[in-house]
C-alpha atoms as a PDB file:
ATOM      1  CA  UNK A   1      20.403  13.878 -16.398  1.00  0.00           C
ATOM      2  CA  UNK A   2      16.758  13.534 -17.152  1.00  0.00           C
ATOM      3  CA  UNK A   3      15.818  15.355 -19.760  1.00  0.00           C
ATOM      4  CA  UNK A   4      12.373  14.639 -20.059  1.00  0.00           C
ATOM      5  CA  UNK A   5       9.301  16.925 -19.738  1.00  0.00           C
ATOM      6  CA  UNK A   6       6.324  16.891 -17.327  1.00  0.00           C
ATOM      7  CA  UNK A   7       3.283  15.008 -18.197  1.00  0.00           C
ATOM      8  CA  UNK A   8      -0.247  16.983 -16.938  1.00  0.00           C
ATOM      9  CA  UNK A   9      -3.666  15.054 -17.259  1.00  0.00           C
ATOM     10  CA  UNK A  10      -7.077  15.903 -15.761  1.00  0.00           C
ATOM     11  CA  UNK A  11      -8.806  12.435 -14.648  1.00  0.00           C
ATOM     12  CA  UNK A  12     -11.708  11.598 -13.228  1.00  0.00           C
ATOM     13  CA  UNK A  13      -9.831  11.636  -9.176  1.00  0.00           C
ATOM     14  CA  UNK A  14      -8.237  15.332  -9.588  1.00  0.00           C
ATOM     15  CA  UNK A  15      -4.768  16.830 -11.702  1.00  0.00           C
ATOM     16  CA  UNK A  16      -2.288  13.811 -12.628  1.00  0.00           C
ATOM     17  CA  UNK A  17       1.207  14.713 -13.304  1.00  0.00           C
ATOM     18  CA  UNK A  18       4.077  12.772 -13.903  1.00  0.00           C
ATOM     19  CA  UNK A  19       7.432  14.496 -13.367  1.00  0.00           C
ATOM     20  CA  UNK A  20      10.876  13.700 -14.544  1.00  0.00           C
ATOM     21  CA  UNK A  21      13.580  12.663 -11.512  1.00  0.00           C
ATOM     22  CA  UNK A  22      16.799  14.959 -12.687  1.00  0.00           C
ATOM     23  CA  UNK A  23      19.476  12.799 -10.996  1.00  0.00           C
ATOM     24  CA  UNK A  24      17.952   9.329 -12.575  1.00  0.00           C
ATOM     25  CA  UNK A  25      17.720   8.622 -16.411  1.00  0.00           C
ATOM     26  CA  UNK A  26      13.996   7.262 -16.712  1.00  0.00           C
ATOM     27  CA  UNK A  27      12.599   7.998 -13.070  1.00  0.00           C
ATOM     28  CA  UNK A  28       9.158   9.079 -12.556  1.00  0.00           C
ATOM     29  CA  UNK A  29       7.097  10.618  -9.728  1.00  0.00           C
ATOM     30  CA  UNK A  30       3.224  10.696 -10.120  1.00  0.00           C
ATOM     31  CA  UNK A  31       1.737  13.189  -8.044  1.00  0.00           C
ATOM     32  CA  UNK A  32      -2.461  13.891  -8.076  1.00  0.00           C
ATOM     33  CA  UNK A  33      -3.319  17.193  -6.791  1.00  0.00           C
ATOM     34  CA  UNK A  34       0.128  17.880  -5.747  1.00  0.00           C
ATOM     35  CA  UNK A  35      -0.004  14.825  -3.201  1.00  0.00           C
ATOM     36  CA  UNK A  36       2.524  12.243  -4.302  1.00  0.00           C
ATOM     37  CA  UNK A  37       1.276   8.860  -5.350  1.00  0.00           C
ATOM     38  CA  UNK A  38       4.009   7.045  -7.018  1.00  0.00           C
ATOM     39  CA  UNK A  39       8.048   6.676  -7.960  1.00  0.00           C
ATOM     40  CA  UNK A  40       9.082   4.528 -10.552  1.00  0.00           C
ATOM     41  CA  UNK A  41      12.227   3.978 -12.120  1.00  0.00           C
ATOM     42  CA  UNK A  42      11.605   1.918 -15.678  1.00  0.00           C
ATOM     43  CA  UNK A  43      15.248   0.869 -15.319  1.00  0.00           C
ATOM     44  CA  UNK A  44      15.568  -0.519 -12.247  1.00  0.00           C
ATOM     45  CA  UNK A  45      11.634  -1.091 -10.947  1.00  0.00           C
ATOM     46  CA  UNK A  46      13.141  -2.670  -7.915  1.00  0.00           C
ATOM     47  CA  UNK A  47      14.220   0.731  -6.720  1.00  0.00           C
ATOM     48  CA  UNK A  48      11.403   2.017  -3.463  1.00  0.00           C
ATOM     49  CA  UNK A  49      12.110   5.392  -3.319  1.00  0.00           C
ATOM     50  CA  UNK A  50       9.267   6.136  -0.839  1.00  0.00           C
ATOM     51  CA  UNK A  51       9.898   5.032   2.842  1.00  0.00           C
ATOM     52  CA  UNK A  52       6.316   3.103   2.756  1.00  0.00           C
ATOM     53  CA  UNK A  53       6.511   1.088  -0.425  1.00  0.00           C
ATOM     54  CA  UNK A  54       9.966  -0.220   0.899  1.00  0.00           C
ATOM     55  CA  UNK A  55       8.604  -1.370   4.105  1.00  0.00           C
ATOM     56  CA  UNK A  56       6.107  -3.285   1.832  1.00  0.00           C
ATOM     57  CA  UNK A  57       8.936  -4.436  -0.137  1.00  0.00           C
ATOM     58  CA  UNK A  58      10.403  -6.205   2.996  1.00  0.00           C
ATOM     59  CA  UNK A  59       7.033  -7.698   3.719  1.00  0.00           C
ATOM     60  CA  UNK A  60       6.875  -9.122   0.128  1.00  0.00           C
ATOM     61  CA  UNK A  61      10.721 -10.424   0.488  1.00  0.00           C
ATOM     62  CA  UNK A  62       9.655 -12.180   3.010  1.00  0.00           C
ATOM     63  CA  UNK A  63       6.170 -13.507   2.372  1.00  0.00           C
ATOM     64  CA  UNK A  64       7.812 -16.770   0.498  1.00  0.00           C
ATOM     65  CA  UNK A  65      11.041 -18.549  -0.445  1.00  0.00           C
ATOM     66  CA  UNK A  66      13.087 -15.635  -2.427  1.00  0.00           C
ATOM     67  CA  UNK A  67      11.760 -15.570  -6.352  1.00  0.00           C
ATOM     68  CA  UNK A  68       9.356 -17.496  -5.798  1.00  0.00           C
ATOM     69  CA  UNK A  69       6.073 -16.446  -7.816  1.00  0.00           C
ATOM     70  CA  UNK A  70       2.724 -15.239  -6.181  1.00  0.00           C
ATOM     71  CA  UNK A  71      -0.831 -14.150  -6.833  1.00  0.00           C
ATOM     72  CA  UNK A  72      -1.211 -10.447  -5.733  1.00  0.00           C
ATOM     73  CA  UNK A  73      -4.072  -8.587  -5.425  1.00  0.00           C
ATOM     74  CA  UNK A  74      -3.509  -4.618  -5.262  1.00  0.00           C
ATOM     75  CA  UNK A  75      -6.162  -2.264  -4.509  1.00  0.00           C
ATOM     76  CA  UNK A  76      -4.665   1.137  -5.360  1.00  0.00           C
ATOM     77  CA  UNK A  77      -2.748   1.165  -8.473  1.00  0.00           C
ATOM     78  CA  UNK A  78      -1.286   4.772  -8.798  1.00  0.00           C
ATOM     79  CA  UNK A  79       1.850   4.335 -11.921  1.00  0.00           C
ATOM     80  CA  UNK A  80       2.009   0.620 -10.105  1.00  0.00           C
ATOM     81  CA  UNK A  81       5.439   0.694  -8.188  1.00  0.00           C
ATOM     82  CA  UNK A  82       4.551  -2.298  -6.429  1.00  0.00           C
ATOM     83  CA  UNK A  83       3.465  -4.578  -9.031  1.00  0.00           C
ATOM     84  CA  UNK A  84       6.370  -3.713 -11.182  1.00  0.00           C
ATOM     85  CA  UNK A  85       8.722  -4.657  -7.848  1.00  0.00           C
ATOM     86  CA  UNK A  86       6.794  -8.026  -7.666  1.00  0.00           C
ATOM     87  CA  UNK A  87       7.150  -8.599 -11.680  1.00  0.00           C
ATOM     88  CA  UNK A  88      10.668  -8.474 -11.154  1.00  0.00           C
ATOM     89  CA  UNK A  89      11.833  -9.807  -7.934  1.00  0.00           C
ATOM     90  CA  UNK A  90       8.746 -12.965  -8.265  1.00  0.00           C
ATOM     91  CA  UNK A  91       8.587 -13.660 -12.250  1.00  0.00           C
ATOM     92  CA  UNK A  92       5.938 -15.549 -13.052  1.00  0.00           C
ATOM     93  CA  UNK A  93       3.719 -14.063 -10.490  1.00  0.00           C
ATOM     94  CA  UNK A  94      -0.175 -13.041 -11.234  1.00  0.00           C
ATOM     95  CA  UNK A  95      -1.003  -9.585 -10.439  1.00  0.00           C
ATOM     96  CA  UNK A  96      -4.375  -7.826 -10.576  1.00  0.00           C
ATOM     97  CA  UNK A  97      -4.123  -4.067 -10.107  1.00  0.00           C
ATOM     98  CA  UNK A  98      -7.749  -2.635  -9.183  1.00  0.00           C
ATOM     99  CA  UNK A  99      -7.934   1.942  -9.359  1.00  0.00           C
ATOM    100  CA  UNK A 100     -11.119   3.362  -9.782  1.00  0.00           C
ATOM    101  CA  UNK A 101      -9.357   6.201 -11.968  1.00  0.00           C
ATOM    102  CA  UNK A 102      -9.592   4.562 -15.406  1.00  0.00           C
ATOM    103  CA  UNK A 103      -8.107   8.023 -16.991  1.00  0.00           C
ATOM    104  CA  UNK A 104      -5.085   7.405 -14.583  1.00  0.00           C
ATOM    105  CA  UNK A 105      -4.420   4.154 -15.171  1.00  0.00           C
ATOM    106  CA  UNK A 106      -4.763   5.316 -19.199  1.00  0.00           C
ATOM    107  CA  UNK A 107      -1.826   7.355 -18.449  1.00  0.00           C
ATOM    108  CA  UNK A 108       0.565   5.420 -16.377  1.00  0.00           C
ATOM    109  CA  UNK A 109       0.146   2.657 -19.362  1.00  0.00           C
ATOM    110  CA  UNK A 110       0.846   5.144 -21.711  1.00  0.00           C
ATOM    111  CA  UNK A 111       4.098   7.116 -20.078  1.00  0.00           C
ATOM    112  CA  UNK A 112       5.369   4.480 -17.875  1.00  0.00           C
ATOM    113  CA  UNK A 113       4.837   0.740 -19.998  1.00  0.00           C
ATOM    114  CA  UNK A 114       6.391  -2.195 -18.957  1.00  0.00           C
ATOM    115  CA  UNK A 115       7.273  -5.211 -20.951  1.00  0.00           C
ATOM    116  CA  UNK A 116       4.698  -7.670 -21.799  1.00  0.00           C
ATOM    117  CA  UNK A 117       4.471 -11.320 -20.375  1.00  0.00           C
ATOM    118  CA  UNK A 118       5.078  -9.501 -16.635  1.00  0.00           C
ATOM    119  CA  UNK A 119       1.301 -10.659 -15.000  1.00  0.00           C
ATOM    120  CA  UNK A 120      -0.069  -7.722 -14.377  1.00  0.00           C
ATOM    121  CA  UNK A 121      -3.462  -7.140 -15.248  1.00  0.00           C
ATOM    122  CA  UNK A 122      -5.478  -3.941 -14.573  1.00  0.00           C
ATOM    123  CA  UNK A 123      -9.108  -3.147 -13.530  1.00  0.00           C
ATOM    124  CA  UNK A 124     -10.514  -0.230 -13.839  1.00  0.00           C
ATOM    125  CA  UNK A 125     -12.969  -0.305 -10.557  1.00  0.00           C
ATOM    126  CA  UNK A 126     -14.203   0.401  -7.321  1.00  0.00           C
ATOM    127  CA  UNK A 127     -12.055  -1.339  -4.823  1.00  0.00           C
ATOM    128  CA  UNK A 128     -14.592  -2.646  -2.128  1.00  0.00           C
ATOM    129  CA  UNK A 129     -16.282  -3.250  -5.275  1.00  0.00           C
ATOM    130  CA  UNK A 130     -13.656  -5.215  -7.134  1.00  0.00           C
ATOM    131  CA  UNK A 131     -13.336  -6.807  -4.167  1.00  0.00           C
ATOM    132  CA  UNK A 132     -16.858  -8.366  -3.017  1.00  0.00           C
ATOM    133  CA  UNK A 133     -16.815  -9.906  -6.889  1.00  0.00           C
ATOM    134  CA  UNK A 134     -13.403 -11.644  -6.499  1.00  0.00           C
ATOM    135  CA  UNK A 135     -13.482 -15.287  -5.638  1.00  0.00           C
ATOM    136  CA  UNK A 136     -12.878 -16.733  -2.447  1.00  0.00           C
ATOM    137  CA  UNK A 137      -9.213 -18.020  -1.972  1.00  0.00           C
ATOM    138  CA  UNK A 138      -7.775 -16.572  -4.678  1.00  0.00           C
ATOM    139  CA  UNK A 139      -4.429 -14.598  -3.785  1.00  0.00           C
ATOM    140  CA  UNK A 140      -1.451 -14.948  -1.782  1.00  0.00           C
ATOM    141  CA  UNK A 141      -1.184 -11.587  -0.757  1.00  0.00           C
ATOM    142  CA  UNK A 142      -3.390  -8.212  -0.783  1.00  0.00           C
ATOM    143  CA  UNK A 143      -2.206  -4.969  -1.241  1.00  0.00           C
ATOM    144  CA  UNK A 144      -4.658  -1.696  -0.308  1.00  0.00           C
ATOM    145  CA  UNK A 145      -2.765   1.675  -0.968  1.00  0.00           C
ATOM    146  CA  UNK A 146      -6.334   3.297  -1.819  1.00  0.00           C
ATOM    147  CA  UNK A 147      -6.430   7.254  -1.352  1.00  0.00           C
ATOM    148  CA  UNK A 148      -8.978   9.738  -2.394  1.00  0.00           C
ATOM    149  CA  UNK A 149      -6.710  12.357  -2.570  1.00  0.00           C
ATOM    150  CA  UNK A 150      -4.853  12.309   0.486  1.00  0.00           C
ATOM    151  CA  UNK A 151      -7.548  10.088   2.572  1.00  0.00           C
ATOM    152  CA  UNK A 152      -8.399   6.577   2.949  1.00  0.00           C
ATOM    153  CA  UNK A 153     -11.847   5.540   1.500  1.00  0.00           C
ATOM    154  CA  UNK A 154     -14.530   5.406   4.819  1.00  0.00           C
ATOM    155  CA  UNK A 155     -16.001   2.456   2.788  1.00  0.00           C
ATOM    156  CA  UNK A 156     -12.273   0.300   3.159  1.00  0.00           C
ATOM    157  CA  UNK A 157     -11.686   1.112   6.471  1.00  0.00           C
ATOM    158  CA  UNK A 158     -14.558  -1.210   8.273  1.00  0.00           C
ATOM    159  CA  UNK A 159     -14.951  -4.914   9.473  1.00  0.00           C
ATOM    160  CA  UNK A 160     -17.418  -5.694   6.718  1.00  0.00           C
ATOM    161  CA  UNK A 161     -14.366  -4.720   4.135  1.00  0.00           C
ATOM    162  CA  UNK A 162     -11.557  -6.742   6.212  1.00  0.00           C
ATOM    163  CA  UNK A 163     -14.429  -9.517   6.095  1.00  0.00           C
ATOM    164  CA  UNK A 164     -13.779  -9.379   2.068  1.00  0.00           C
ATOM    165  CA  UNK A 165     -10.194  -9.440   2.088  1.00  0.00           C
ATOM    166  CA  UNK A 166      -9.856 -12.223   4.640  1.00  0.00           C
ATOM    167  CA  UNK A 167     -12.351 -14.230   1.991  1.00  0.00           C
ATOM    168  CA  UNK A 168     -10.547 -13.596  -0.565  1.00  0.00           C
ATOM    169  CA  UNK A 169      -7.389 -14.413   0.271  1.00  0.00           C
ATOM    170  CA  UNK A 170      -5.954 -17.709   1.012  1.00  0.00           C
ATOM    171  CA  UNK A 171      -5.255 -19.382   4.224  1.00  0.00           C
ATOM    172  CA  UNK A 172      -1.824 -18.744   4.528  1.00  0.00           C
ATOM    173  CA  UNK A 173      -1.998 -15.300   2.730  1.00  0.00           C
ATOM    174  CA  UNK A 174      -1.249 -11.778   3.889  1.00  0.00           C
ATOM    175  CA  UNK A 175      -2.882  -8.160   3.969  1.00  0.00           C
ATOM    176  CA  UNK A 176      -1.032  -5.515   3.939  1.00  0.00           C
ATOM    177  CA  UNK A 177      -2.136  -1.425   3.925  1.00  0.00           C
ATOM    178  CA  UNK A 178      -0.191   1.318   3.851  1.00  0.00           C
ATOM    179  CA  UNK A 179      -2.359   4.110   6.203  1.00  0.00           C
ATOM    180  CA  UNK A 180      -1.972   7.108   7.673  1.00  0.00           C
ATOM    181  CA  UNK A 181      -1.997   9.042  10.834  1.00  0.00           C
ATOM    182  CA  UNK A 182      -0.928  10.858  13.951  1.00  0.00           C
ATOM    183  CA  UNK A 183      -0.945  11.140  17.760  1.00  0.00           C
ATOM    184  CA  UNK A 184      -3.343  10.230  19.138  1.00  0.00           C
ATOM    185  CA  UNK A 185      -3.814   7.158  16.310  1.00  0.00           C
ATOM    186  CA  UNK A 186      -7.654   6.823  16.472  1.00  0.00           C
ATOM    187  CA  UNK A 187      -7.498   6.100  13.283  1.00  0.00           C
ATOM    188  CA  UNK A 188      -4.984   3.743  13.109  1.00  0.00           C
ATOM    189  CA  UNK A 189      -5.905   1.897  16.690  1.00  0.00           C
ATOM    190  CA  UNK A 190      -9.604   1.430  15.099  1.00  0.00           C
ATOM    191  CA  UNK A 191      -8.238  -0.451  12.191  1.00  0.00           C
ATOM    192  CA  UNK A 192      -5.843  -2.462  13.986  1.00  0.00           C
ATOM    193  CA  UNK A 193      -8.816  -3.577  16.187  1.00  0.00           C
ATOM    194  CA  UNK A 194     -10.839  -4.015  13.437  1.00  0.00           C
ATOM    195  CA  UNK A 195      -8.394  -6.856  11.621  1.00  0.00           C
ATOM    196  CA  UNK A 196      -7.754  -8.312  14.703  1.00  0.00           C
ATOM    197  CA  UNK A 197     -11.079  -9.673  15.125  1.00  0.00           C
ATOM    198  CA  UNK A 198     -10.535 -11.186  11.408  1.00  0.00           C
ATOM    199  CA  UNK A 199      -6.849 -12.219  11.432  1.00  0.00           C
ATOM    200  CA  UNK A 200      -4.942 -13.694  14.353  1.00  0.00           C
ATOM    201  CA  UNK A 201      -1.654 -12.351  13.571  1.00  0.00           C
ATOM    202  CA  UNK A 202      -1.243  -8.564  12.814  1.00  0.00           C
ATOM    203  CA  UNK A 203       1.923  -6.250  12.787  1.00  0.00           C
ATOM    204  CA  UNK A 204       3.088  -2.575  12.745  1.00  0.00           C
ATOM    205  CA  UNK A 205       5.713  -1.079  10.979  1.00  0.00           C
ATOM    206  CA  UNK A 206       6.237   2.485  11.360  1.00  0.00           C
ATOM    207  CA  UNK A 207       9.272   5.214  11.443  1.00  0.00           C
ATOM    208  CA  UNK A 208       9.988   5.827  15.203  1.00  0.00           C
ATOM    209  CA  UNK A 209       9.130   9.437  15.055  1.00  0.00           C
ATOM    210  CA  UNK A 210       5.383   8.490  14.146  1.00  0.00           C
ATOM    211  CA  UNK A 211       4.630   6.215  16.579  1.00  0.00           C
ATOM    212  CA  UNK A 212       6.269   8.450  19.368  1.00  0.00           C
ATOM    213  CA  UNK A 213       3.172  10.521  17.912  1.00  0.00           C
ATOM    214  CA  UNK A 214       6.009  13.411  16.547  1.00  0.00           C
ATOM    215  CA  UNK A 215       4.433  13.818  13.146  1.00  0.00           C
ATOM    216  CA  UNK A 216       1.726  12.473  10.918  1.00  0.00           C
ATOM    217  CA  UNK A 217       2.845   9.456   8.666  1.00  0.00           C
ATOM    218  CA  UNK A 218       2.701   6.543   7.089  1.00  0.00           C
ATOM    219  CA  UNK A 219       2.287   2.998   8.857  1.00  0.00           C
ATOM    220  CA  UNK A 220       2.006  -0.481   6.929  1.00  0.00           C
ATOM    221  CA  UNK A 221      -0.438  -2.903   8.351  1.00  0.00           C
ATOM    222  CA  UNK A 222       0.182  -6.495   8.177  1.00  0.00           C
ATOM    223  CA  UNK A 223      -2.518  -8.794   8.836  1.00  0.00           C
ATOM    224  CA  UNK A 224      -2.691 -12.379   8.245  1.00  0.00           C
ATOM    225  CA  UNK A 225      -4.007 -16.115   9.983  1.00  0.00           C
ATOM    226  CA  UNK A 226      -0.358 -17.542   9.663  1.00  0.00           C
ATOM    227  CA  UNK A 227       2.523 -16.403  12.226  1.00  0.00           C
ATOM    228  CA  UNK A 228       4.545 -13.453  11.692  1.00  0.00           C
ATOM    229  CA  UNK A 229       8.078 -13.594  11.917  1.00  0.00           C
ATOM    230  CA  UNK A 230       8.404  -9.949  13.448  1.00  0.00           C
ATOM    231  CA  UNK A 231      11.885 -10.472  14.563  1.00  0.00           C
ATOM    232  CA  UNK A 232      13.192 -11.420  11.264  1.00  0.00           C
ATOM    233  CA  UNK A 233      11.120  -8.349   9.719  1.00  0.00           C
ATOM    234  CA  UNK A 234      12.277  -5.938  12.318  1.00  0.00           C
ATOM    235  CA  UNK A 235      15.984  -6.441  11.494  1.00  0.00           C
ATOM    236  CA  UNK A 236      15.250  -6.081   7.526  1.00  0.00           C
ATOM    237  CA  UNK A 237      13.568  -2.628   8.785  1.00  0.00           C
ATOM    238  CA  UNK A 238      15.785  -1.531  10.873  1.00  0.00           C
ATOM    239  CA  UNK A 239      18.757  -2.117   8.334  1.00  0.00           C
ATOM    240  CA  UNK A 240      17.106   0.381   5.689  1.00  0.00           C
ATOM    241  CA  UNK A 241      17.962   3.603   4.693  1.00  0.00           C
ATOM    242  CA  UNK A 242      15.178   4.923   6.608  1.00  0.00           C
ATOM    243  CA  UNK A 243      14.896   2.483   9.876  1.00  0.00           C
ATOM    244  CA  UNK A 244      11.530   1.462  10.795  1.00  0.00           C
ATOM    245  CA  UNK A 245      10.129  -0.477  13.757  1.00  0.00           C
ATOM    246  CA  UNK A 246       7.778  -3.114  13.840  1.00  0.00           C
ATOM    247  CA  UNK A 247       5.274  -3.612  16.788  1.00  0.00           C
ATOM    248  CA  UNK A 248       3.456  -7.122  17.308  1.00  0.00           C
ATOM    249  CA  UNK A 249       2.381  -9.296  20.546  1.00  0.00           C
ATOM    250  CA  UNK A 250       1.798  -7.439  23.738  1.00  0.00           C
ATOM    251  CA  UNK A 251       3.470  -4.552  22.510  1.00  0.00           C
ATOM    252  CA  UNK A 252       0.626  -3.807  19.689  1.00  0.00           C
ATOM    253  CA  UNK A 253      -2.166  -4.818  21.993  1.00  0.00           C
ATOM    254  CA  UNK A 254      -1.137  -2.030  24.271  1.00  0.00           C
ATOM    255  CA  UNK A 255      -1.340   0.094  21.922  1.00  0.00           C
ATOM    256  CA  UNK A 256      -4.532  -0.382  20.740  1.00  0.00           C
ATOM    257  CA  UNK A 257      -5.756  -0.408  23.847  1.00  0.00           C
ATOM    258  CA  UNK A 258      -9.556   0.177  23.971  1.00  0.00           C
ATOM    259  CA  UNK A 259     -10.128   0.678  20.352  1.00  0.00           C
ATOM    260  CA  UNK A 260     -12.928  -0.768  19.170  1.00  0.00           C
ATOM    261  CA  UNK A 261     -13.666  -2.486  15.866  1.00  0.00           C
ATOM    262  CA  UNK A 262     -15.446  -0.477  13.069  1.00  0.00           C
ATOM    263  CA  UNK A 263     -18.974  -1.356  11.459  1.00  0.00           C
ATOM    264  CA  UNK A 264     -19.647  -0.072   7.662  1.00  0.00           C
ATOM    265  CA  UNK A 265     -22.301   2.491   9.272  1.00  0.00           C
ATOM    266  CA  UNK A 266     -19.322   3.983  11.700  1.00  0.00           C
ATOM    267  CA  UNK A 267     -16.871   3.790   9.389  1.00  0.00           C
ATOM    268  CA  UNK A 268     -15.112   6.947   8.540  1.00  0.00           C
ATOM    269  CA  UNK A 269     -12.099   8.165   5.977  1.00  0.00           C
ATOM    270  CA  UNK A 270      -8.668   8.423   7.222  1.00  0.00           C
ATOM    271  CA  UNK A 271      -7.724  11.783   8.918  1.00  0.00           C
ATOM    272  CA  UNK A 272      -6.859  14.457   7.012  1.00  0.00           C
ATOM    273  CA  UNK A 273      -3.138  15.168   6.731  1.00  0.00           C
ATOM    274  CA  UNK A 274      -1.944  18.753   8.104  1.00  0.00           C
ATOM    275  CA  UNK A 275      -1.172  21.121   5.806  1.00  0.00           C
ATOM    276  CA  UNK A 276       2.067  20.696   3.429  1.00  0.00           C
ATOM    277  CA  UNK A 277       2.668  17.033   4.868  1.00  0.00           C
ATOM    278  CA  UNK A 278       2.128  15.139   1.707  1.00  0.00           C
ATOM    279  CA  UNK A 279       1.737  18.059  -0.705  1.00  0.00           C
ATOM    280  CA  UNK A 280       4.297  19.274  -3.758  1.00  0.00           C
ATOM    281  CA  UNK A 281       4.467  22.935  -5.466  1.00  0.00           C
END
């Protein structure tokens, strides 16, 4: 049993606090405000205990032959699940980890370290800012899990910001997002129109319930210029502990529907999630 104590830090974004898993030995949940962020487990940092990050998981198994290693850009570092996946299922891969909380990132380095020689390198910045600096072509796949608090930046939800990623990455790379919504998906039928007049080939992968417009969640985004094997990525979803589906072709264009892409000056913040969905006494 996990023995450890809870970890409290006021940083510049809100109330930090990392709390001990009781059933795992060194497991780790970072929650800001009381909104979860993170769950790591420093002895086994393959282990996705939230239902997004392991639907990103089976996007990064399957982005390239299996170990092979990658340049990742992630936007959103919270205690850097992710990264620490890609570190060890990809060694040798270059990771850049951009939060604009430099007091958070301060104290996931401190409490949660991992080994040195793993590629990950953090940055202490604005992401859209970050971003628009990067050079062109420069990583294999993006990552954006940005939240302020329990919202999605307006300022990386518009086509001037999926302009940026495109740029940056290369021309076989992939976006991915984790967002967040609910019936009836304005939000997330705006973004997928926005991509799509950047990338040729986007996806959806979202828990049933969601997209039947039951209850507010998560949905990943993919996004990229190269095909997407959405059959193969379906059955790795659907296999999981917590099945997903994925929606591409005719399928996602129907749901979109009239959506229409987003400029910077109509771009807006992710909805606002009802009360209790994300949030932890």
């Amino acid at each position: 049993m996990n023995e450890a104590i809870p970890v409290v830090r006021v940083t510049a974004h809100g109330t930090a606090k990392l709390m001990p898993d009781v059933d795992r030995e060194r497991a780790w949940l970072l929650t800001v405000d009381g909104a979860p962020q993170s769950y790591v487990d420093l002895d086994e940092p393959t282990h996705l205990e939230f239902e997004y990050a392991r639907r990103l998981g089976h996007v990064l198994d399957a982005v390239a032959e299996a170990g092979a290693p990658l340049d990742v850009l992630h936007l959103g570092g919270g205690a850097c699940t992710l990264p620490r996946y890609v570190a060890t299922t990809r060694p040798g891969s270059r990771q850049d980890v951009v939060d604009a909380d430099r007091e958070l990132l301060e104290l996931v380095t401190e409490h949660l370290p991992w080994a040195d020689g793993t590629g990950i390198t953090l940055h202490a910045a604005d992401a859209r800012g970050w971003l628009e600096a990067a050079p062109a072509d420069s990583a294999d796949v993006m990552i954006a899990d940005v939240f302020g608090g329990s919202r999605i930046p307006a300022h990386l939800t518009s086509l001037g910001y999926a302009r940026e990623a495109e740029r940056v990455l290369r021309s076989d790379g992939i976006y991915l997002a984790n967002l967040a919504d609910s019936a009836p998906f304005d939000f997330l039928r705006s973004q997928l129109a926005t991509f799509a007049v950047v990338f040729e080939e986007l996806a959806l992968i979202a828990e049933p319930g969601v997209l039947r417009g039951r209850r507010f969640g998560n949905a990943v985004l993919i996004a990229s210029h190269r095909p997407i094997d959405a059959g193969a990525l379906a059955r790795r979803t659907a296999a999981d502990a917590f099945p997903a589906r994925v929606e591409h072709g005719s399928a996602l264009r129907e749901f979109v529907g009239a959506a229409r892409p987003v400029g910077d000056p109509a771009a807006v913040p992710s909805p606002e999630p009802p009360g209790g969905t994300f949030g932890i006494g």
